[in-house]
Protein backbone atom coordinates (compact mmCIF):
# COMPACT_ATOMS: atom_id res chain seq x y z
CA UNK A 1 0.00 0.00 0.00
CA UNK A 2 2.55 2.42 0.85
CA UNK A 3 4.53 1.78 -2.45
CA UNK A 4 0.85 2.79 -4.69
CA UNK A 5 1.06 5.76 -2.17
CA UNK A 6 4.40 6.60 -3.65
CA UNK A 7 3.88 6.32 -7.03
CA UNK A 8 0.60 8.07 -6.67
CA UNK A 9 2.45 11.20 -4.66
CA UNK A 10 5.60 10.96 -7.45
CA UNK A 11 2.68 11.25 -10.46
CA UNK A 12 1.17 13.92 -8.92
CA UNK A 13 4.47 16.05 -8.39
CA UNK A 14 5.39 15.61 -11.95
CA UNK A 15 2.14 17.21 -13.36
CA UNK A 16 2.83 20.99 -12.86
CA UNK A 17 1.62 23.36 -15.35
CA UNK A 18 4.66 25.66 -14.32
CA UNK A 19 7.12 25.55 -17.33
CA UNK A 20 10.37 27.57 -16.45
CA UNK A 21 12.63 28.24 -19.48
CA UNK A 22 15.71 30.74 -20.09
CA UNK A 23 16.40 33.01 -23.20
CA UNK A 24 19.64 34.53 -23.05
CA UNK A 25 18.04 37.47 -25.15
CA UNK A 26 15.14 39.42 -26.31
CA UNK A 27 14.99 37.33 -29.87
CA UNK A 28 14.92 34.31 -28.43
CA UNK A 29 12.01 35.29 -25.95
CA UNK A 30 10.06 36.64 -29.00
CA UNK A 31 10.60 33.73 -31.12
CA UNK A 32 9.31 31.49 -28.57
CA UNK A 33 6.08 34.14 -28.72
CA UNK A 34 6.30 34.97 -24.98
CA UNK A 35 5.03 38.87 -26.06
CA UNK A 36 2.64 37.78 -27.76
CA UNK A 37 0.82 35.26 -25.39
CA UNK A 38 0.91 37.74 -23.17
CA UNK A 39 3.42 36.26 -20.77
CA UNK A 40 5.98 39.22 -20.94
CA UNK A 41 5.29 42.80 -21.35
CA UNK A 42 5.81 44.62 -24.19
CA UNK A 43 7.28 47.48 -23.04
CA UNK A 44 11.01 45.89 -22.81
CA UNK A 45 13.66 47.41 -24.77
CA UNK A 46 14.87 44.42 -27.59
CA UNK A 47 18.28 44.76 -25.64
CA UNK A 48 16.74 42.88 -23.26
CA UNK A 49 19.05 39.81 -21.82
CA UNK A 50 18.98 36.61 -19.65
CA UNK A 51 15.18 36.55 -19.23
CA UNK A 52 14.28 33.99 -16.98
CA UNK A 53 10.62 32.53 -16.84
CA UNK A 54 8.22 30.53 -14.76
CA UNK A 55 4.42 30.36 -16.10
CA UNK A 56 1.96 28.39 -14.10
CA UNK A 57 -0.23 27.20 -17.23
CA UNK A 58 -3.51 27.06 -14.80
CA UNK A 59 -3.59 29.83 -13.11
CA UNK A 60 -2.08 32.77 -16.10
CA UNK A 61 0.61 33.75 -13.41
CA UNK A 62 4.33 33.95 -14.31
CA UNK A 63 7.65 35.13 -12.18
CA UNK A 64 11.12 35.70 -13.60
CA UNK A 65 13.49 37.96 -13.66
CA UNK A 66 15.54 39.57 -16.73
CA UNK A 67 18.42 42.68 -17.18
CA UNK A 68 17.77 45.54 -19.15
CA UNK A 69 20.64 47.93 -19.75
CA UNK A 70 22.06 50.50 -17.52
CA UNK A 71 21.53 52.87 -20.80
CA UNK A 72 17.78 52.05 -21.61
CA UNK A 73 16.50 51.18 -17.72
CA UNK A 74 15.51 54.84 -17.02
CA UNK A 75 13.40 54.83 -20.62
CA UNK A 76 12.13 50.93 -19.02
CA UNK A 77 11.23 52.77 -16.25
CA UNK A 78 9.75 55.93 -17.34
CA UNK A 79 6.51 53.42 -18.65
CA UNK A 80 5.77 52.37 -15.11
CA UNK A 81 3.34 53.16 -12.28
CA UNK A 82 5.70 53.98 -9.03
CA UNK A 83 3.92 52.03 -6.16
CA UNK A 84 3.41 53.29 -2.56
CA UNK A 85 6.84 51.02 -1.89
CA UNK A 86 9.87 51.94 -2.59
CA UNK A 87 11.55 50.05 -4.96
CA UNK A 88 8.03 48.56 -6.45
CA UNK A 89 6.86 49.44 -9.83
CA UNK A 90 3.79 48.53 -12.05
CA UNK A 91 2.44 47.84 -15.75
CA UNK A 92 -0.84 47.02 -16.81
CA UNK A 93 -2.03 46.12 -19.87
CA UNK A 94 -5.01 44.55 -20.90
CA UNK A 95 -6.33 42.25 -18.02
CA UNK A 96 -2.60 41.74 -17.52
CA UNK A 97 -0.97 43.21 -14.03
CA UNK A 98 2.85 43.29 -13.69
CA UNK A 99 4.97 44.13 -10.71
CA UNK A 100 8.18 45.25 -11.04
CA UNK A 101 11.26 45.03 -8.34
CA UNK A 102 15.00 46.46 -9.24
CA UNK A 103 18.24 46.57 -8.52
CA UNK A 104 21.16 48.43 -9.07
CA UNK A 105 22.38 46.63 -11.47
CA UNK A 106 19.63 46.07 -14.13
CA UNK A 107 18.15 43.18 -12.93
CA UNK A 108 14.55 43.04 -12.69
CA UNK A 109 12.36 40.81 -10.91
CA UNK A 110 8.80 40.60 -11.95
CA UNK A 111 5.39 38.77 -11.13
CA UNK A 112 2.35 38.88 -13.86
CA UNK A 113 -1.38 38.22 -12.44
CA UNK A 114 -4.70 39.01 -14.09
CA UNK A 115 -6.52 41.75 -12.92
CA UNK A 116 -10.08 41.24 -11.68
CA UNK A 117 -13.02 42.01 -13.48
């Protein structure tokens, strides 16, 4: 019994709808169609690098993280709604809701949800 219990645990782990994949630039991300599916936004600049994504298939949420250049991150930034936190930025588009975090040194950090009705 406890070896079906296994299995049945070990089936269930391997049926995420979260697929995490890496493009090491902004052609490679737009070949793949991330834009336009809707799972990045399309306000980044096509210098865009090491974009890292994790959509969960069920629920239209994603999480990554990608740099934009020191040169085009105050352009990047310039199309965003400044939250109430420091640090925290917004985009919306569509039913589409993203939240911005960055750092010094280009790298942002970003969660997508759907916006309610």
């Amino acid at each position: 019994m406890k070896k079906l219990l296994l299995a049945f645990v070990l089936v269930l782990m391997g049926c995420s709808d979260v697929v995490e994949n890496y493009y090491a630039d902004y052609q490679q991300a737009q070949a793949d169609h991330l834009f336009e599916r809707g799972w990045l936004p399309p306000i980044l600049p096509a210098s865009t690098t090491q974009i890292q994504v994790a959509n969960n298939l069920d629920s239209n949420y994603s999480q990554g993280s990608f740099v934009i250049a020191e040169a085009e991150l105050a352009q990047f930034i310039a199309q965003l709604e400044a939250c109430e936190f420091s640090g925290l930025y917004r985009f919306q588009a569509e039913k589409s809701v993203w939240s911005f975090t960055l750092d010094t040194q280009g790298k942002v950090r970003y969660q997508l949800t759907s916006r309610a009705e």
